[in-house]
N, C-alpha and C. Protein backbone atom coordinates (compact mmCIF):
# COMPACT_ATOMS: atom_id res chain seq x y z
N UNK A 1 3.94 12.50 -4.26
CA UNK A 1 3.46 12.80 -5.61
C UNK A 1 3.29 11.51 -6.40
N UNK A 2 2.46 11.44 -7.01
CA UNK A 2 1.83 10.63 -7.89
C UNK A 2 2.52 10.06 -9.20
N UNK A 3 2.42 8.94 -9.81
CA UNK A 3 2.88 8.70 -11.23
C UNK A 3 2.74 10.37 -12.09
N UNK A 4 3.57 10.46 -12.87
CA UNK A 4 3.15 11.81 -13.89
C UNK A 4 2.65 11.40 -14.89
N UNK A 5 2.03 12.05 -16.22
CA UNK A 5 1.53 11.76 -17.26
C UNK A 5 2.94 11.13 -18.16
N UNK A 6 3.85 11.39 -17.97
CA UNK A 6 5.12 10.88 -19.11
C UNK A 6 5.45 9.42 -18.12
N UNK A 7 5.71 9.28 -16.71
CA UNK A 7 5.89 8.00 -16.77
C UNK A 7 4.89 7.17 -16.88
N UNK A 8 3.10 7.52 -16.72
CA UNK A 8 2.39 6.40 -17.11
C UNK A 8 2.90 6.10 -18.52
N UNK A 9 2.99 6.85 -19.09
CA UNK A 9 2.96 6.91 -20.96
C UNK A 9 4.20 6.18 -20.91
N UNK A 10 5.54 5.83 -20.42
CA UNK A 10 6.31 5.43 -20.40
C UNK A 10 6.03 3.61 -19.84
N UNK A 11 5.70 3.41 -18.79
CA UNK A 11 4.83 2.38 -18.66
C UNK A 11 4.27 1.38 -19.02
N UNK A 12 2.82 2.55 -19.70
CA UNK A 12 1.83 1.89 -20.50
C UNK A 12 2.42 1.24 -21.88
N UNK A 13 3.27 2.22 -22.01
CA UNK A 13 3.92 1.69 -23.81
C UNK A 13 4.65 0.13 -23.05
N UNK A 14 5.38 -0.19 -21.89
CA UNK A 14 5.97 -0.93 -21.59
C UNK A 14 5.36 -2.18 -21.69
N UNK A 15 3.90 -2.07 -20.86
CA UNK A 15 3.00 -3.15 -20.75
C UNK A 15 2.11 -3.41 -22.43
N UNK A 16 1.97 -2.35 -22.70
CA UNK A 16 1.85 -3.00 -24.04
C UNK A 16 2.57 -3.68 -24.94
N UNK A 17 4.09 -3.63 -24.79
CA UNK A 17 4.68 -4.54 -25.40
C UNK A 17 4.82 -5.85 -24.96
N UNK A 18 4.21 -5.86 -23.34
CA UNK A 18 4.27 -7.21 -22.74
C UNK A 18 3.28 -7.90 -22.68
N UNK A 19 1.79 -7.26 -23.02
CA UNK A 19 0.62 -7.78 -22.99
C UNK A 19 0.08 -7.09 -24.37
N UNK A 20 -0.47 -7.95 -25.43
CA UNK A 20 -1.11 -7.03 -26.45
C UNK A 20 -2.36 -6.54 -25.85
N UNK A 21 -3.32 -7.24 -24.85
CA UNK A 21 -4.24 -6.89 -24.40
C UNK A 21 -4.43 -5.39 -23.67
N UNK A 22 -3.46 -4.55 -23.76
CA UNK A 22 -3.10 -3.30 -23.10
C UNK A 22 -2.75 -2.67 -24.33
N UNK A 23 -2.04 -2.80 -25.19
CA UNK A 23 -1.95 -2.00 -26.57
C UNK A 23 -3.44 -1.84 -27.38
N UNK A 24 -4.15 -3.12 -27.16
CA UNK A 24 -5.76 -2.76 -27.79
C UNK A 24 -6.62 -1.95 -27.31
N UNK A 25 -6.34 -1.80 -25.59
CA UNK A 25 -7.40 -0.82 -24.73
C UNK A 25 -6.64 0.20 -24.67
N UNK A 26 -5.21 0.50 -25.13
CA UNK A 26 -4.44 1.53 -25.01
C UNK A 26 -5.41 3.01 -26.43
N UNK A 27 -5.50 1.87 -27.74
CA UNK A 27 -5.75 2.28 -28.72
C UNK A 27 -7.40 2.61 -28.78
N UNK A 28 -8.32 2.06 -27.83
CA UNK A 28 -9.69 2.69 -27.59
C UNK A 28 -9.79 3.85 -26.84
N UNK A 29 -9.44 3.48 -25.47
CA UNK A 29 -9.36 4.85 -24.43
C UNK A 29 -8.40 5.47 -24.05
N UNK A 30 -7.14 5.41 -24.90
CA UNK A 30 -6.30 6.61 -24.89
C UNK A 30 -5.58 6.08 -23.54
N UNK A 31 -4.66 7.39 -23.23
CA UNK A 31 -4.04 7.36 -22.10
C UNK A 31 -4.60 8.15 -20.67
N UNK A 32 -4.56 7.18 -19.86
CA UNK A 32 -5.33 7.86 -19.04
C UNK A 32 -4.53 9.10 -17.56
N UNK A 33 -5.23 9.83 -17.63
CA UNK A 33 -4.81 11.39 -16.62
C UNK A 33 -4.05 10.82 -15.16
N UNK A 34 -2.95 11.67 -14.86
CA UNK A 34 -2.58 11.16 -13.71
C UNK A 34 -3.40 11.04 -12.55
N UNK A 35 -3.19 10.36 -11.41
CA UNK A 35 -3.84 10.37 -10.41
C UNK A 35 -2.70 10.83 -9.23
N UNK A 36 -2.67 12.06 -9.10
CA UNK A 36 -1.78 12.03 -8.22
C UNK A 36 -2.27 13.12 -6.49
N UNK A 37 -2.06 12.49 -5.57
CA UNK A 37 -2.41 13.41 -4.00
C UNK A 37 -1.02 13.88 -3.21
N UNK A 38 -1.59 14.30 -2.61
CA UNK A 38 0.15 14.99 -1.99
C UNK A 38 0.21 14.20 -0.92
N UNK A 39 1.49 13.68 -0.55
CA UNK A 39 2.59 12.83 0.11
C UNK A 39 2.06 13.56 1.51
N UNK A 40 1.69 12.72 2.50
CA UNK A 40 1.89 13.26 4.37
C UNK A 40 0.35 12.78 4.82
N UNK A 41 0.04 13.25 6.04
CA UNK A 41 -0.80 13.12 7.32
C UNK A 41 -2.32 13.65 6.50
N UNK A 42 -2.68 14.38 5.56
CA UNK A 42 -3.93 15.06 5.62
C UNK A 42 -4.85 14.29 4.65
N UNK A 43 -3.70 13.54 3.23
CA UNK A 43 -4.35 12.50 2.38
C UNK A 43 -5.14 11.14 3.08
N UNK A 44 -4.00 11.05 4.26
CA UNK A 44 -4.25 9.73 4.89
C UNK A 44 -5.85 9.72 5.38
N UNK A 45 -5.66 11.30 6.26
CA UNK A 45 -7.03 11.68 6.88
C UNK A 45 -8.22 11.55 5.90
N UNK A 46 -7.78 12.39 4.74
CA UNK A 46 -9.15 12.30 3.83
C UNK A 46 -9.85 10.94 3.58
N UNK A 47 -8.72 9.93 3.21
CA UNK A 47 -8.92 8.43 3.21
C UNK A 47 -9.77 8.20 4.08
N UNK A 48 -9.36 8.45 5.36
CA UNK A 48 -10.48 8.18 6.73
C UNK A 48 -11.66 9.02 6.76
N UNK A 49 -11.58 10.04 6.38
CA UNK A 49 -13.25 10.96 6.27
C UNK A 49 -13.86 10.32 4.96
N UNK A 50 -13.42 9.60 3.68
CA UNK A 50 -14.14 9.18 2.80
C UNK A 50 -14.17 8.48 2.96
N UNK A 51 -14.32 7.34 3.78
CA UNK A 51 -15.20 5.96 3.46
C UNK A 51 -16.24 5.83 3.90
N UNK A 52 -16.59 4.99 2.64
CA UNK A 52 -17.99 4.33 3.00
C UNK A 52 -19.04 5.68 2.97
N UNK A 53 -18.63 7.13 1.80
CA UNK A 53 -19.72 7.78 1.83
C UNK A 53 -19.76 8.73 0.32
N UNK A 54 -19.83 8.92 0.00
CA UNK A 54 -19.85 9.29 -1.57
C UNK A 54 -18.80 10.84 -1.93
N UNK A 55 -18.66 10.83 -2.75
CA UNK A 55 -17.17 12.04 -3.18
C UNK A 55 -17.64 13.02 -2.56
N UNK A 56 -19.55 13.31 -2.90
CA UNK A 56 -19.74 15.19 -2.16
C UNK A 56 -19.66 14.92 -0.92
N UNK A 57 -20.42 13.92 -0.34
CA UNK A 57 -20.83 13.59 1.47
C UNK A 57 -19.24 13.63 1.61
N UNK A 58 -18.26 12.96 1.59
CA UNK A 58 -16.62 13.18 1.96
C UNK A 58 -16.27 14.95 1.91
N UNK A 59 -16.46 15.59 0.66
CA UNK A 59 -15.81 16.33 0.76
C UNK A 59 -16.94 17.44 1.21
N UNK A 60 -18.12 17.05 1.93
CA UNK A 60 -18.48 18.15 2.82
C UNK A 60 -18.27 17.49 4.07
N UNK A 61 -17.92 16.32 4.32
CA UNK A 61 -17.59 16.42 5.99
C UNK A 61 -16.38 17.08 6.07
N UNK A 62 -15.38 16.78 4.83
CA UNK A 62 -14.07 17.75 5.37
C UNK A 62 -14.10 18.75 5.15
N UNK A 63 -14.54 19.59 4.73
CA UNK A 63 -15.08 21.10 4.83
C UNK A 63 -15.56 21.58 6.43
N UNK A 64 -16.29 20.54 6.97
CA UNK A 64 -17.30 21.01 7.66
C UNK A 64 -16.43 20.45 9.05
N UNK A 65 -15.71 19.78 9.14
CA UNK A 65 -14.16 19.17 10.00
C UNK A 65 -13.49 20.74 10.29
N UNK A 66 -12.68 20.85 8.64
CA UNK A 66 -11.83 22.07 9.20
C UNK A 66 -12.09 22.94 9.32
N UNK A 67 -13.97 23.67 9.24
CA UNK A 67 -14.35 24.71 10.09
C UNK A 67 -14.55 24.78 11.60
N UNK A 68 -14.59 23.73 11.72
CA UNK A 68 -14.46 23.27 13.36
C UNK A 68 -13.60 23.03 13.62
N UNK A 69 -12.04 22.71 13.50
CA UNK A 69 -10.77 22.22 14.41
C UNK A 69 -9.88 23.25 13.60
N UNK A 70 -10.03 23.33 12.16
CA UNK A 70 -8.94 24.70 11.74
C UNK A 70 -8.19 23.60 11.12
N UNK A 71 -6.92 23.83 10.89
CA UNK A 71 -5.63 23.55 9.91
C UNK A 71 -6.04 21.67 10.15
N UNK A 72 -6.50 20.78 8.77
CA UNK A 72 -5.99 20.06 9.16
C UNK A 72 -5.03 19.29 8.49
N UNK A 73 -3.92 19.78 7.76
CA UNK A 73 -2.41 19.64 7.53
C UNK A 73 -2.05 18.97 9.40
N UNK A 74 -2.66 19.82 10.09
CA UNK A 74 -1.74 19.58 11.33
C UNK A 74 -2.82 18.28 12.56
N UNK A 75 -1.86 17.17 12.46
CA UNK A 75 -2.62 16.38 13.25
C UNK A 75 -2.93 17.02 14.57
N UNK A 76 -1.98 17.80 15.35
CA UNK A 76 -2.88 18.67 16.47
C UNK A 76 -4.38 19.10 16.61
N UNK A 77 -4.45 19.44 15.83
CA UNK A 77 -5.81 19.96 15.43
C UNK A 77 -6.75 19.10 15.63
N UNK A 78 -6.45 17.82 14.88
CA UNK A 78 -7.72 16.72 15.59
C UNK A 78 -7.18 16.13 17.00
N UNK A 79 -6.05 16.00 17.48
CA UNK A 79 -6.02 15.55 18.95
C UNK A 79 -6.69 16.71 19.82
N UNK A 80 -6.43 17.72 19.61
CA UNK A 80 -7.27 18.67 20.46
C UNK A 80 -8.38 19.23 20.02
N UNK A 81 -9.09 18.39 19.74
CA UNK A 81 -10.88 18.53 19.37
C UNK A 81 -11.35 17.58 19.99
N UNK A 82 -12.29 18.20 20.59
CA UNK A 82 -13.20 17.17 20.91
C UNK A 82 -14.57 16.32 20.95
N UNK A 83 -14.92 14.89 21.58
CA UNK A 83 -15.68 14.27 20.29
C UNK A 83 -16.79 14.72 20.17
N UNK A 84 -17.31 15.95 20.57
CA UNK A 84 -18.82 16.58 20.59
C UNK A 84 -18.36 17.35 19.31
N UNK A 85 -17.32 18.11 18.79
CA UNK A 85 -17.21 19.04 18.29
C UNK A 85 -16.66 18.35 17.05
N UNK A 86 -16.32 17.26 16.61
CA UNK A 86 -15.77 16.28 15.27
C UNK A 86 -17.30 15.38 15.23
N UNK A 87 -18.18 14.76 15.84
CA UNK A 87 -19.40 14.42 15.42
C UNK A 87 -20.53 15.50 15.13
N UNK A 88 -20.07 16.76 15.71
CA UNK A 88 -20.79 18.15 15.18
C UNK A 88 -20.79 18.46 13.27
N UNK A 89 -19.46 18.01 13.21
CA UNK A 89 -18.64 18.50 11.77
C UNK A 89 -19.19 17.03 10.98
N UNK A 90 -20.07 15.47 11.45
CA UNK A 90 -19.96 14.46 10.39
C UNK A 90 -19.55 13.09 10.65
N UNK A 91 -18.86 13.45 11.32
CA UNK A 91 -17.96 11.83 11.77
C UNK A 91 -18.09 10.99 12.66
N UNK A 92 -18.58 9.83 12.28
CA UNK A 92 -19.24 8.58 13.13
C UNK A 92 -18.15 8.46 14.39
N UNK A 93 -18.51 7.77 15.14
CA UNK A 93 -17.70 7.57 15.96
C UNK A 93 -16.26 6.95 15.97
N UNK A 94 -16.95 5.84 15.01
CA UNK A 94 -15.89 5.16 14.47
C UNK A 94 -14.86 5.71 13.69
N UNK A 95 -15.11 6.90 12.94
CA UNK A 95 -14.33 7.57 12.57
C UNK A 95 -13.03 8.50 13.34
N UNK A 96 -13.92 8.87 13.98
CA UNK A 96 -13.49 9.96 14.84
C UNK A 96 -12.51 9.35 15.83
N UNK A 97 -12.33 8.06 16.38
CA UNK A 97 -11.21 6.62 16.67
C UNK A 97 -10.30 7.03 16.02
N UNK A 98 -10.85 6.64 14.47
CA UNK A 98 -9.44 6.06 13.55
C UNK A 98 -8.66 8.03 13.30
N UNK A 99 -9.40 8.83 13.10
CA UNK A 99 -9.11 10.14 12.76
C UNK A 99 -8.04 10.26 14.10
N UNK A 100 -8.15 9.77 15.35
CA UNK A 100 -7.55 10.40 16.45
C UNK A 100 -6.46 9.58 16.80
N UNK A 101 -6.02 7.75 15.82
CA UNK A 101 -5.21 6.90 15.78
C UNK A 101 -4.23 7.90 14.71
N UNK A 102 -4.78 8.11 13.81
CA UNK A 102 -3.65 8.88 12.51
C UNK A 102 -3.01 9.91 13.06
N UNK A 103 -3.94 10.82 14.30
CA UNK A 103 -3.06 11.59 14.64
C UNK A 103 -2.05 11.04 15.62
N UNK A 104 -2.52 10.30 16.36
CA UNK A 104 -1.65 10.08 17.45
C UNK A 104 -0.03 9.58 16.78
N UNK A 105 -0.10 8.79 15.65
CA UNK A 105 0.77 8.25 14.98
C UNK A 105 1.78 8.94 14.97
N UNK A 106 0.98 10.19 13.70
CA UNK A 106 1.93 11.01 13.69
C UNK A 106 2.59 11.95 14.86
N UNK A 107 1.71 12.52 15.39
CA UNK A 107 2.29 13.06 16.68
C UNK A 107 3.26 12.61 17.90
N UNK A 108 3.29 11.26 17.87
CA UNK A 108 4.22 10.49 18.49
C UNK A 108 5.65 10.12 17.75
N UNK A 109 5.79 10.31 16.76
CA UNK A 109 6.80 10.09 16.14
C UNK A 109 6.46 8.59 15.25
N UNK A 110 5.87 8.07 15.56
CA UNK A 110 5.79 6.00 15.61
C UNK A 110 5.57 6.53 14.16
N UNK A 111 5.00 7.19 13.37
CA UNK A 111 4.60 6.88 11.66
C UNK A 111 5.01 8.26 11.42
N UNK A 112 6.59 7.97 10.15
CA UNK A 112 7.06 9.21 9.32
C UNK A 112 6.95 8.91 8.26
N UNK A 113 5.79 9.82 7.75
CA UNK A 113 5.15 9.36 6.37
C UNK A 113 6.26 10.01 5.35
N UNK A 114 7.03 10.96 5.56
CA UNK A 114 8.40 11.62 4.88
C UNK A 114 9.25 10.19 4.68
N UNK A 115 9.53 9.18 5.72
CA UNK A 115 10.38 7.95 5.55
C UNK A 115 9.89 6.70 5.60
N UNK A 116 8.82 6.58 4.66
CA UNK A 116 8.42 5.19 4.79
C UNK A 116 9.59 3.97 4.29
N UNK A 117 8.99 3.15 4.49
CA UNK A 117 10.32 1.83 4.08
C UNK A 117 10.25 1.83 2.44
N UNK A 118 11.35 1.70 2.38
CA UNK A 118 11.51 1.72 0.87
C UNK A 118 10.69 0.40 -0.30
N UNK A 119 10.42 -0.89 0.47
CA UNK A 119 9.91 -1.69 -0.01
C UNK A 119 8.48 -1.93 0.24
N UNK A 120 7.95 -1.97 -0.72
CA UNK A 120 6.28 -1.35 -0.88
C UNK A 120 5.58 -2.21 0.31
N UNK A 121 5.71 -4.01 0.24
CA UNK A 121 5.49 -4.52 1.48
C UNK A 121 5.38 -3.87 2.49
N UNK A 122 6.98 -3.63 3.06
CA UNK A 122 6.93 -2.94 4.19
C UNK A 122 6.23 -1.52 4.59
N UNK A 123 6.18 -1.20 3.87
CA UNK A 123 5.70 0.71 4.09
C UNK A 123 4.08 0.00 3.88
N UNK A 124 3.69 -1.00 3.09
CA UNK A 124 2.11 -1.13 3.70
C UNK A 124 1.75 -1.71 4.91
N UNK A 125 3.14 -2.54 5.51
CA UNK A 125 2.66 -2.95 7.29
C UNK A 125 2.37 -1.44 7.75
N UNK A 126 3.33 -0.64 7.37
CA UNK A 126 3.74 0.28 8.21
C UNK A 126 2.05 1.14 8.57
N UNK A 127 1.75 1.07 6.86
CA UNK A 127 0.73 1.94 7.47
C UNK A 127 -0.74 1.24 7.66
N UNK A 128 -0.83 -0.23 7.70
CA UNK A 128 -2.07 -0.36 7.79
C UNK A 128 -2.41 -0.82 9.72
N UNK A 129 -0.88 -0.55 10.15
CA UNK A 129 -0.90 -0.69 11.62
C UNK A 129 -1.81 0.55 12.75
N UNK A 130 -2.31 1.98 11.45
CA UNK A 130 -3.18 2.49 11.48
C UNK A 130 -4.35 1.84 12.01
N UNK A 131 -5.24 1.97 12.95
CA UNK A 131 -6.77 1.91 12.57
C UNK A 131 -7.20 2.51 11.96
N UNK A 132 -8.59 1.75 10.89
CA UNK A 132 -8.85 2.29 10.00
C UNK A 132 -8.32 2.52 8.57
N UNK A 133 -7.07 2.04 8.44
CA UNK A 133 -6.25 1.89 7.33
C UNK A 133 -6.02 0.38 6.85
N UNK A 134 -6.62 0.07 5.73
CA UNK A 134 -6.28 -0.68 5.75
C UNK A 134 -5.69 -1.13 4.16
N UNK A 135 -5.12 -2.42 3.82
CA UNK A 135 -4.42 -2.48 2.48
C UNK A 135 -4.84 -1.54 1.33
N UNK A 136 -6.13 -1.77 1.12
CA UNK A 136 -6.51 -1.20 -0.32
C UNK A 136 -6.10 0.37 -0.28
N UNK A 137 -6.11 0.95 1.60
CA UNK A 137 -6.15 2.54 1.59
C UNK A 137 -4.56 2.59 1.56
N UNK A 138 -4.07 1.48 2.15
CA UNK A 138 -2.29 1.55 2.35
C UNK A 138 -1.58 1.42 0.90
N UNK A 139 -2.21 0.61 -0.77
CA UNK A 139 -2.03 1.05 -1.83
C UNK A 139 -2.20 2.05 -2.59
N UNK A 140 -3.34 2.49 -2.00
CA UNK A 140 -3.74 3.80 -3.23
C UNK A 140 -2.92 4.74 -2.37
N UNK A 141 -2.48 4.87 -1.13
CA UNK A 141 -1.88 6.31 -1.05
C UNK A 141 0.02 6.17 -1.53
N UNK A 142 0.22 4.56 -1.77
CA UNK A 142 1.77 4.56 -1.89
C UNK A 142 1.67 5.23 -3.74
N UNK A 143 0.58 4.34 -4.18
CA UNK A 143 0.29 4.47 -5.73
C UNK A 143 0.19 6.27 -5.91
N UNK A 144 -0.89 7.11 -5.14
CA UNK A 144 -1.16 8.26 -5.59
C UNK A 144 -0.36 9.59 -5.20
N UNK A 145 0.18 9.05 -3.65
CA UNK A 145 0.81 10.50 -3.08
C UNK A 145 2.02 10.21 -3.22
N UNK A 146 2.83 8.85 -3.34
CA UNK A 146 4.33 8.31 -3.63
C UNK A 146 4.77 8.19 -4.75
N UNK A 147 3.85 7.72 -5.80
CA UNK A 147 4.14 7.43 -6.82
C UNK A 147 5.03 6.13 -7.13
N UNK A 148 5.19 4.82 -6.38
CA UNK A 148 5.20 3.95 -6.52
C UNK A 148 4.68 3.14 -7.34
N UNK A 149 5.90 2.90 -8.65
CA UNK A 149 5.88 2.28 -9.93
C UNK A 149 4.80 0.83 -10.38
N UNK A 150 4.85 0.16 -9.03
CA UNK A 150 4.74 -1.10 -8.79
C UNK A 150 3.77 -1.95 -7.98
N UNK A 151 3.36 -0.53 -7.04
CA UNK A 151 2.18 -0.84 -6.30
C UNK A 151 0.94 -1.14 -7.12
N UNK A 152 0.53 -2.73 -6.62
CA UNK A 152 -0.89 -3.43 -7.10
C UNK A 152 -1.79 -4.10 -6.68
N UNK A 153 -3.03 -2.77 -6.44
CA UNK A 153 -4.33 -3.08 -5.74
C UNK A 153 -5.33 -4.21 -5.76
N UNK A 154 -4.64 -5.32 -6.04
CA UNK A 154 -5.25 -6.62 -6.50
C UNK A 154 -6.34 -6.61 -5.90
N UNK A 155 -7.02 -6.11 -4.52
CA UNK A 155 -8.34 -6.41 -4.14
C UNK A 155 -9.64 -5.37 -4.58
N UNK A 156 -9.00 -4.60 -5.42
CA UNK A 156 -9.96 -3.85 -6.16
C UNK A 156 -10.88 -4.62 -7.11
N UNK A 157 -12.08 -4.05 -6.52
CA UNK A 157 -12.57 -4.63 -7.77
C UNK A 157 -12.80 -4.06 -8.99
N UNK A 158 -12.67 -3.23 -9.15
CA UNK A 158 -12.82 -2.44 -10.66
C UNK A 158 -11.14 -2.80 -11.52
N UNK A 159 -10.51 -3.36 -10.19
CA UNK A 159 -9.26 -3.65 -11.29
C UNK A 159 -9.09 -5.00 -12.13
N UNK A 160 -10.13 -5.76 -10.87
CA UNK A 160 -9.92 -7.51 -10.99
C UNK A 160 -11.41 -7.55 -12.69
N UNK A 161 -12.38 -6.00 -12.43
CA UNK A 161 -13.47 -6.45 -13.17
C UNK A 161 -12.54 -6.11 -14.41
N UNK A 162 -11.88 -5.19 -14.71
CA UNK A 162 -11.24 -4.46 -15.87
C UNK A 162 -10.13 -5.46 -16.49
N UNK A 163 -9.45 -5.86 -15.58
CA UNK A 163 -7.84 -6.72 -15.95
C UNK A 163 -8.87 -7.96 -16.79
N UNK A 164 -10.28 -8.17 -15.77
CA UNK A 164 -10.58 -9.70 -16.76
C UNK A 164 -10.76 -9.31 -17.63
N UNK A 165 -11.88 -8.17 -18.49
CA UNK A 165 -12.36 -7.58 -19.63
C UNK A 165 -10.98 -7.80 -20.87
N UNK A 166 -10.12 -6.83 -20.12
CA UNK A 166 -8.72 -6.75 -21.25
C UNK A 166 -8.68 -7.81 -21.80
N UNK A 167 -8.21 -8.78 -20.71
CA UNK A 167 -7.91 -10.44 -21.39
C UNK A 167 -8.70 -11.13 -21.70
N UNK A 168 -10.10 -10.56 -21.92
CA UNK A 168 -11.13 -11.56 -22.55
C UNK A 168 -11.29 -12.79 -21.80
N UNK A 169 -11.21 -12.20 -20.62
CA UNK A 169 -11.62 -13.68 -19.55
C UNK A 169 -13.05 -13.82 -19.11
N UNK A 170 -13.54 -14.91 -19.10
CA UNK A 170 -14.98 -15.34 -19.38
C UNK A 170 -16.06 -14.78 -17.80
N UNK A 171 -15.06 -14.97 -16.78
CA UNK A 171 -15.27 -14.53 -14.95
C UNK A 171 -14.24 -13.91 -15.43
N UNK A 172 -14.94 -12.92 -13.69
CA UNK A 172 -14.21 -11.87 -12.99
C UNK A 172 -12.95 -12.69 -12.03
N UNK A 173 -11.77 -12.40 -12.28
CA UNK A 173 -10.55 -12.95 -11.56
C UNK A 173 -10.25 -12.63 -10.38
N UNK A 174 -10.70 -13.84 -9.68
CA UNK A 174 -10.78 -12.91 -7.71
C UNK A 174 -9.25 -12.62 -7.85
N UNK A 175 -8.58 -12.17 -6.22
CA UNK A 175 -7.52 -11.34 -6.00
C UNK A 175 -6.12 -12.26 -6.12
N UNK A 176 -6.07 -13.47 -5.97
CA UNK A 176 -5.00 -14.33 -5.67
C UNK A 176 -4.69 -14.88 -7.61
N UNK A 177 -5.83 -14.90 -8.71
CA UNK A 177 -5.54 -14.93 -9.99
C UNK A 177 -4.90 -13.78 -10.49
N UNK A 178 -5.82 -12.35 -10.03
CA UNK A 178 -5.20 -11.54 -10.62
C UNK A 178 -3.39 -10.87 -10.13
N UNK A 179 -3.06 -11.57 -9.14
CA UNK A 179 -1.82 -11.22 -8.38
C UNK A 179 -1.02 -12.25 -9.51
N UNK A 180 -1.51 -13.14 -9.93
CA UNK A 180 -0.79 -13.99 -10.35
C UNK A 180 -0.69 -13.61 -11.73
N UNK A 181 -1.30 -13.19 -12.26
CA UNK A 181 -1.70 -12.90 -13.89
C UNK A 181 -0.72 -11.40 -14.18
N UNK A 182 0.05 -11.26 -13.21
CA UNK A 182 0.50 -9.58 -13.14
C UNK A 182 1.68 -9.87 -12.56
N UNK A 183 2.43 -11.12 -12.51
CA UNK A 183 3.59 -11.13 -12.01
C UNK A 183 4.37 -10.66 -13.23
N UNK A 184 3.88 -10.94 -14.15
CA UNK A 184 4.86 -10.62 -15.60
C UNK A 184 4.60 -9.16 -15.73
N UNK A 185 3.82 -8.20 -15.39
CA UNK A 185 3.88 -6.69 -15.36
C UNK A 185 4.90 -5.84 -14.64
N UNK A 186 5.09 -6.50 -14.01
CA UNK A 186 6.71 -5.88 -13.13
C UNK A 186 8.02 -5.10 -13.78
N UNK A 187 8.09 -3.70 -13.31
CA UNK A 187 7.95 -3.16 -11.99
C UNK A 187 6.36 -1.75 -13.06
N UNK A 188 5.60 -2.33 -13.59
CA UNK A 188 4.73 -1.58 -14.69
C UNK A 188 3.32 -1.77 -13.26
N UNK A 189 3.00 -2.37 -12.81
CA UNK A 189 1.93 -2.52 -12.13
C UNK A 189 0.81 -1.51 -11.83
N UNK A 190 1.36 -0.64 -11.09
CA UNK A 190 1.12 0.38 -10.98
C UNK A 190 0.16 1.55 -12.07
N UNK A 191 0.77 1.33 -12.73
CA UNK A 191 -0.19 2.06 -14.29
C UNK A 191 -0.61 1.29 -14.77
N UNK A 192 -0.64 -0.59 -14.66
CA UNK A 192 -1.29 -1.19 -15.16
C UNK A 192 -3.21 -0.32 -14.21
N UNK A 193 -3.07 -0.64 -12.64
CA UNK A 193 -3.81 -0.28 -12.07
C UNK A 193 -4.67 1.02 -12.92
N UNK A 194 -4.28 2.07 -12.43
CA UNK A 194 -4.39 3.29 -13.10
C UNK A 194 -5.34 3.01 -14.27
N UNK A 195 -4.61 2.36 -15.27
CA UNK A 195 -5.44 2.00 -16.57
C UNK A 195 -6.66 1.81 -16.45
N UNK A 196 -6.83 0.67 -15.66
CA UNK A 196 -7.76 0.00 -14.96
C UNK A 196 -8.76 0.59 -15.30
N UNK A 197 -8.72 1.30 -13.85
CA UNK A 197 -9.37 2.59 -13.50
C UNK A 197 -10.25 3.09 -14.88
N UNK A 198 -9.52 3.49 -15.54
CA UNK A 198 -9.63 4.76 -16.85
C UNK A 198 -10.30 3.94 -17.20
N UNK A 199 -10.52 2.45 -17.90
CA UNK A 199 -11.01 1.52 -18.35
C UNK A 199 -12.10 1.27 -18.23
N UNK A 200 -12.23 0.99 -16.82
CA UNK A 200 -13.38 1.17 -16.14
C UNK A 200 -14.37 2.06 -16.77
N UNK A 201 -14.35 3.34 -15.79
CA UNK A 201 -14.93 4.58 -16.25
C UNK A 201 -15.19 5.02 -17.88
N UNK A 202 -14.64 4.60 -18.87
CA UNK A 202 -15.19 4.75 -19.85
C UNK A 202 -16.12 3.62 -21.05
N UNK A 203 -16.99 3.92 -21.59
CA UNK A 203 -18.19 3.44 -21.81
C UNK A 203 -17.83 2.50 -22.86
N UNK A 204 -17.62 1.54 -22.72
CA UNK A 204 -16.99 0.37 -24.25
C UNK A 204 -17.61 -0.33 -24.79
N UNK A 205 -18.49 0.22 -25.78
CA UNK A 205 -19.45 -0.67 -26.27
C UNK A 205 -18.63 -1.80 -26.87
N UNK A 206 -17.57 -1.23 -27.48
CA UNK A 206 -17.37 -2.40 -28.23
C UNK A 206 -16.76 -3.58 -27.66
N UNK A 207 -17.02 -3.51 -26.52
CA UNK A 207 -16.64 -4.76 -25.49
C UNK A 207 -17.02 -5.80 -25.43
């Protein structure tokens, strides 16, 4: 489970006392809606059926997945499909690899997404040892289905374009500035992200 709406708000008030530049975008676009996915094996999957294809194209290949293999809560389901019948439903080949690495993971025991490592580092080796997973997908699922306070998607770019905007920075701050510019956000990161996001997406003229 995801940040809730009271600890972003808890948070956000935090980082605004540490950055005024977050109390000013706090006071234009409000607080922004949780983002939260459910914790296990099927978020991970979706991650892997959405890339690289737009929100409807994703969420009609997975539609069109679990009319062909059935439950997919259950990684079984994609180990015992086969690849005529998962490129029937959408999924490149390449996909259909990484879709059959997530299961194997789980099905082997090797990845318990119930016990990841407690330190955000580690639980992102853990899971970008996935094919097909990789950092940015190994943050957003600690950030959305864990709710990890602290997790920060520095290679985003809507975060690196947004974080510069806030601070009235003249360039966009590649990933190794903005890691650096956010050491003082700690352990707030996390909803700094989030913000981001919201930031992003809404229309600021007065920017």
């Amino acid at each position: 489970m995801g940040l809730t709406a009271e600890q972003l708000r808890t948070s956000l008030d935090a980082l605004a006392g540490i950055e005024p530049a977050f109390a000013s975008g706090l006071a234009r676009v409000g607080y922004p809606e949780p983002r939260i996915r459910d914790r296990g094996y099927a978020t991970l999957l979706r991650t892997i059926v959405g890339q690289q294809v737009s929100v409807q194209a994703a969420a009609s290949i997975w539609n069109k997945v679990a009319t062909a293999v059935g439950d997919l809560e259950n990684p079984a389901s994609i180990a015992a499909a086969t690849d005529e019948t998962l490129r029937g439903a959408g999924l490149s080949r390449q996909k259909i690899g990484y879709a059959r690495s997530l299961a194997d993971e789980v099905l082997s025991g090797r990845l318990d997404l119930d016990s990841l490592a407690q330190d955000d580092e580690e639980a992102i080796a853990q899971l970008i040892r996935i094919k097909g997973i990789g950092r940015w997908s190994a943050e957003i699922y600690l950030l959305f289905a864990e709710g990890r306070p602290d997790v920060w998607p520095a290679g985003d770019l809507a975060v690196q374009i947004e974080i510069g905007r806030l601070l009235g920075m003249a360039e966009r701050p590649d990933e190794k500035r903005i890691r650096d510019l956010a050491e003082s956000w700690r352990p707030h990161r996390g909803a700094a992200a989030i913000f981001a996001w919201h930031h992003y997406k809404t229309d600021m003229e007065v920017i």
